[in-house]
Protein backbone atom coordinates (compact mmCIF):
# COMPACT_ATOMS: atom_id res chain seq x y z
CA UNK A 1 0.00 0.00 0.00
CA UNK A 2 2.77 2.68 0.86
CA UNK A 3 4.41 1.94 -2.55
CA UNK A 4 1.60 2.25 -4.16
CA UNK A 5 1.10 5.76 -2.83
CA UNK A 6 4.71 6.62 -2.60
CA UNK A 7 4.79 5.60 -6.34
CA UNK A 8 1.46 7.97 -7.43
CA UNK A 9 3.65 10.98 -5.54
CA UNK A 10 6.97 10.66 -7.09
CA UNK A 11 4.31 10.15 -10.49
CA UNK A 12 2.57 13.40 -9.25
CA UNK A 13 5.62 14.89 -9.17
CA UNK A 14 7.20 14.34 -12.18
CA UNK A 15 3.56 15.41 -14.06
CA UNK A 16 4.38 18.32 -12.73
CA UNK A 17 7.68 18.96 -13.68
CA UNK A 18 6.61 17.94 -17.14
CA UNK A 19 3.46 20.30 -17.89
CA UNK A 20 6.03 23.08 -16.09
CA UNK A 21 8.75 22.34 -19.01
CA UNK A 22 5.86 21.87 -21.46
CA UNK A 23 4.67 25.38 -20.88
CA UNK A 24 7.78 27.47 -19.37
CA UNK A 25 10.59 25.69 -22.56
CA UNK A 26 8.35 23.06 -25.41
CA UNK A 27 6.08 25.63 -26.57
CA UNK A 28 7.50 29.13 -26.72
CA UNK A 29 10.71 26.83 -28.43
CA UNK A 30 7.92 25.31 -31.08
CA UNK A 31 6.11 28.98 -31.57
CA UNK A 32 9.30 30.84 -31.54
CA UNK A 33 10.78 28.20 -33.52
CA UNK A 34 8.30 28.80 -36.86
CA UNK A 35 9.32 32.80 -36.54
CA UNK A 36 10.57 33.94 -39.54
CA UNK A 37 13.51 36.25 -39.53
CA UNK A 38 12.81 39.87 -39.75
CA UNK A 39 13.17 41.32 -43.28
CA UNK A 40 16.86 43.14 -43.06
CA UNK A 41 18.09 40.72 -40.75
CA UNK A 42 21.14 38.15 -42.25
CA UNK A 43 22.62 35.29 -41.16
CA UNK A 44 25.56 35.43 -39.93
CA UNK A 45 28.93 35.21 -41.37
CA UNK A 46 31.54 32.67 -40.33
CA UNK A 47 33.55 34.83 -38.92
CA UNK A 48 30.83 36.87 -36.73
CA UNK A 49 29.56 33.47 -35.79
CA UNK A 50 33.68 32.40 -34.67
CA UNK A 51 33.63 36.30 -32.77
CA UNK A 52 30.01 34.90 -31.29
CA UNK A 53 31.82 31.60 -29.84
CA UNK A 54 34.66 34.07 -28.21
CA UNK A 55 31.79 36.36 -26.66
CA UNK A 56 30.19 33.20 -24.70
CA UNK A 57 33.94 32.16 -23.83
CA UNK A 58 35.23 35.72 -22.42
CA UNK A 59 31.85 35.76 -20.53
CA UNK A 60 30.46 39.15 -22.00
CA UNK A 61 27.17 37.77 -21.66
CA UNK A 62 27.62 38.28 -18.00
CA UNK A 63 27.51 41.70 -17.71
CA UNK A 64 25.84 42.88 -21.57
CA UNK A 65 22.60 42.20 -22.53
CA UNK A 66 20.88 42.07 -26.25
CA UNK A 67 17.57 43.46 -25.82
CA UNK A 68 16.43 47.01 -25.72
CA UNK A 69 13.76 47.51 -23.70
CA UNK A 70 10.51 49.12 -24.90
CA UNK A 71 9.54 52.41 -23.35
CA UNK A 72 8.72 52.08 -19.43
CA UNK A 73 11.46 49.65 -19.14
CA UNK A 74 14.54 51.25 -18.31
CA UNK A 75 16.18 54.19 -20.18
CA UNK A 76 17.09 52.27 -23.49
CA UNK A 77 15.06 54.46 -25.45
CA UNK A 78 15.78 57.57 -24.10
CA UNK A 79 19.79 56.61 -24.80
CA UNK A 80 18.82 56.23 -28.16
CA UNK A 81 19.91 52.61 -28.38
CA UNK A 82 17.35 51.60 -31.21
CA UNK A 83 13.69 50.01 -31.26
CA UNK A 84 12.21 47.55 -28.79
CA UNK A 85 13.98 44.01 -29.63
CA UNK A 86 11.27 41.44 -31.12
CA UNK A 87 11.54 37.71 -31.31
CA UNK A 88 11.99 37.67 -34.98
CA UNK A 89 15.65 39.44 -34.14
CA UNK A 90 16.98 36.14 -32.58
CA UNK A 91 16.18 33.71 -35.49
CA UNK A 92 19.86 33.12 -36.30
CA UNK A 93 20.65 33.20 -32.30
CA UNK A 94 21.64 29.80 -31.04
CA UNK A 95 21.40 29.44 -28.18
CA UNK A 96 19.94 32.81 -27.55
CA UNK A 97 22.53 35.93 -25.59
CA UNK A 98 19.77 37.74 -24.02
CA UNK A 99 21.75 38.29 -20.83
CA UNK A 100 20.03 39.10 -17.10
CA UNK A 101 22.51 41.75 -15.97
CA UNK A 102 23.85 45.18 -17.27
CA UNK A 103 26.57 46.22 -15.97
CA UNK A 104 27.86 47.21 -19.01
CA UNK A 105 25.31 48.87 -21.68
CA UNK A 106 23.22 46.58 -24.05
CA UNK A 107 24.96 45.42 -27.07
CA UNK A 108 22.23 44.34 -29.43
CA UNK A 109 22.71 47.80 -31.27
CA UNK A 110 26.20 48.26 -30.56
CA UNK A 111 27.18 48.03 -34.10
CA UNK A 112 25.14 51.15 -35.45
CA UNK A 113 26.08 53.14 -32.18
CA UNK A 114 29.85 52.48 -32.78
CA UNK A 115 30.81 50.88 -36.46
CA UNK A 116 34.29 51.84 -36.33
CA UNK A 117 36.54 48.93 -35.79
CA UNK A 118 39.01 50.87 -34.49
CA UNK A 119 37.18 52.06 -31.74
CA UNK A 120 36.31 48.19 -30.83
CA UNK A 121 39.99 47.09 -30.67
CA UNK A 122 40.89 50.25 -28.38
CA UNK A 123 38.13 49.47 -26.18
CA UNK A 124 38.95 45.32 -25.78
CA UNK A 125 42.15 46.44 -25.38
CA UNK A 126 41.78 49.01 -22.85
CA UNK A 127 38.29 49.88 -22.37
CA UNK A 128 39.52 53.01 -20.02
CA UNK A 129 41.42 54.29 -23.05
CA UNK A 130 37.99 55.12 -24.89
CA UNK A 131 35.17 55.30 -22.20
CA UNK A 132 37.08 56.29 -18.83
CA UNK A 133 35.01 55.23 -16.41
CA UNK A 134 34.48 52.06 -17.66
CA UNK A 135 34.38 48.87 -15.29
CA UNK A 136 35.42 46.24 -17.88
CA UNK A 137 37.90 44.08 -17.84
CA UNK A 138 40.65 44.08 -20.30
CA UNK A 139 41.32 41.23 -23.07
CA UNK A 140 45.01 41.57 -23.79
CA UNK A 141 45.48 38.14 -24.93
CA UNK A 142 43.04 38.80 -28.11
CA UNK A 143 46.23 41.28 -29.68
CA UNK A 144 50.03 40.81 -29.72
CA UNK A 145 53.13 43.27 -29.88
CA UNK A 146 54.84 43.37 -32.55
CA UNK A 147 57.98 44.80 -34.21
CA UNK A 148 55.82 46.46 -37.22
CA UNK A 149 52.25 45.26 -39.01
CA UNK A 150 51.59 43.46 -41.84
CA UNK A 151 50.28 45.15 -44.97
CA UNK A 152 46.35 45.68 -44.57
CA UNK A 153 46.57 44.66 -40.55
CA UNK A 154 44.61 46.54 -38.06
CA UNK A 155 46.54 48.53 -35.89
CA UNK A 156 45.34 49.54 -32.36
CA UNK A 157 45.99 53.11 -31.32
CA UNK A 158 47.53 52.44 -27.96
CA UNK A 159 49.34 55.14 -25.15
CA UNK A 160 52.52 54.22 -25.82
CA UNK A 161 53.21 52.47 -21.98
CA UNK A 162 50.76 49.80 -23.15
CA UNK A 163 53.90 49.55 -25.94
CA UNK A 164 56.90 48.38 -24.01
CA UNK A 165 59.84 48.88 -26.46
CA UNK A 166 57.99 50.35 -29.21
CA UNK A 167 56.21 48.24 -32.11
CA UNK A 168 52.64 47.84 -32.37
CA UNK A 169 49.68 45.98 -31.28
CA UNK A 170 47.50 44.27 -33.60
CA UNK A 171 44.59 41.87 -33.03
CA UNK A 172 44.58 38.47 -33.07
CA UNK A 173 42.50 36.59 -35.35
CA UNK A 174 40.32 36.18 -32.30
CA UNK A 175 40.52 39.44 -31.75
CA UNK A 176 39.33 40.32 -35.60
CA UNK A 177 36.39 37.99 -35.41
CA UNK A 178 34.94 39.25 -32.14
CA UNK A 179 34.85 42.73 -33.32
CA UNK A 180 33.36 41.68 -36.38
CA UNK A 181 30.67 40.18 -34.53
CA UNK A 182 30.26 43.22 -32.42
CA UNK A 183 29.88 45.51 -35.47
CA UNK A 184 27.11 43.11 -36.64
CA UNK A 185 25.09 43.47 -33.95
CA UNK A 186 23.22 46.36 -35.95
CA UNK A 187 18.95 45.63 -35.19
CA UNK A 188 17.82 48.83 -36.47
CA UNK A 189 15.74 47.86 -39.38
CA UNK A 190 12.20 48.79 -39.34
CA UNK A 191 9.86 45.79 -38.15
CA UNK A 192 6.50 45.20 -39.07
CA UNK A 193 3.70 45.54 -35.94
């Protein structure tokens, strides 16, 4: 008798957990699944998708998030930082970078608020260099010093302490492909209602 009962709770239990998953993860992933993409939005390259990979693994996610909140949400539209994000912006975004903290600005825009490359190397390199009170960390390791640049290579526009010995610093491949990515993020094409 008690294992029959004890056997109908864990069963209870486990209903539960199901119809939970069922309506919390199966069927916004089915609806959101059949979304089509919103007309301006592209896939995205290799290379943005290898600078994706290397914003999960440096953890930007922690601290960036990519939505912009519609009015009454925060000050994301006041700061000019683009429309409300829709679900049809994520299509190509697997597994999806929303983020749950900011304490760095949202990046879902960042590429039409700062396309310049250069900018985006100075700032990985040394965010303080660029935006002085910044709080991020820096990512040395995605540039190296060397004696001169190749032909066509980025160059970062360092202080020249940052240069011991002279030379120059240039991104990494990494380095290349996150930025790329960054400047991607660009989610300012008008959306249907």
């Amino acid at each position: 008798m008690i294992f029959i009962r004890l056997w109908m709770f864990f069963a209870g239990v486990l209903a539960v957990l199901f119809l939970g998953w069922v309506g919390l993860v199966g069927a916004p992933g089915v609806q959101l699944a059949a979304l089509p993409a919103q007309t301006g939005l592209r896939p995205y390259t290799y290379q943005q998708e290898h600078g994706r990979q290397i914003y999960i693994r440096e953890g930007c996610v922690y601290c960036h998030t990519q939505q912009t909140r519609p009015p009454g949400f925060g000050g994301d539209q006041g700061r000019r930082w683009g429309r409300p994000s829709v679900p049809g912006d994520y299509v190509f975004d697997q597994p999806h970078l929303l983020g749950t903290s900011r304490t760095g600005p949202d990046l879902l825009n960042i590429g039409a608020r700062q396309p310049s490359a250069e900018w985006h190397y100075a700032h990985l390199f040394n965010p303080r260099a660029v935006v002085p009170q910044s709080i991020m960390p820096r990512f040395p390791w995605l540039f190296e010093l060397k004696a001169a640049a190749d032909p066509g290579e980025p160059v970062v526009d360092a202080p020249a302490e940052f240069r011991p010995g002279g030379g120059v610093i240039t991104p990494t491949r990494e380095g290349v492909d996150l930025v790329e990515y960054l400047r991607g993020m660009d989610r300012t094409y008008p959306v249907k209602p």
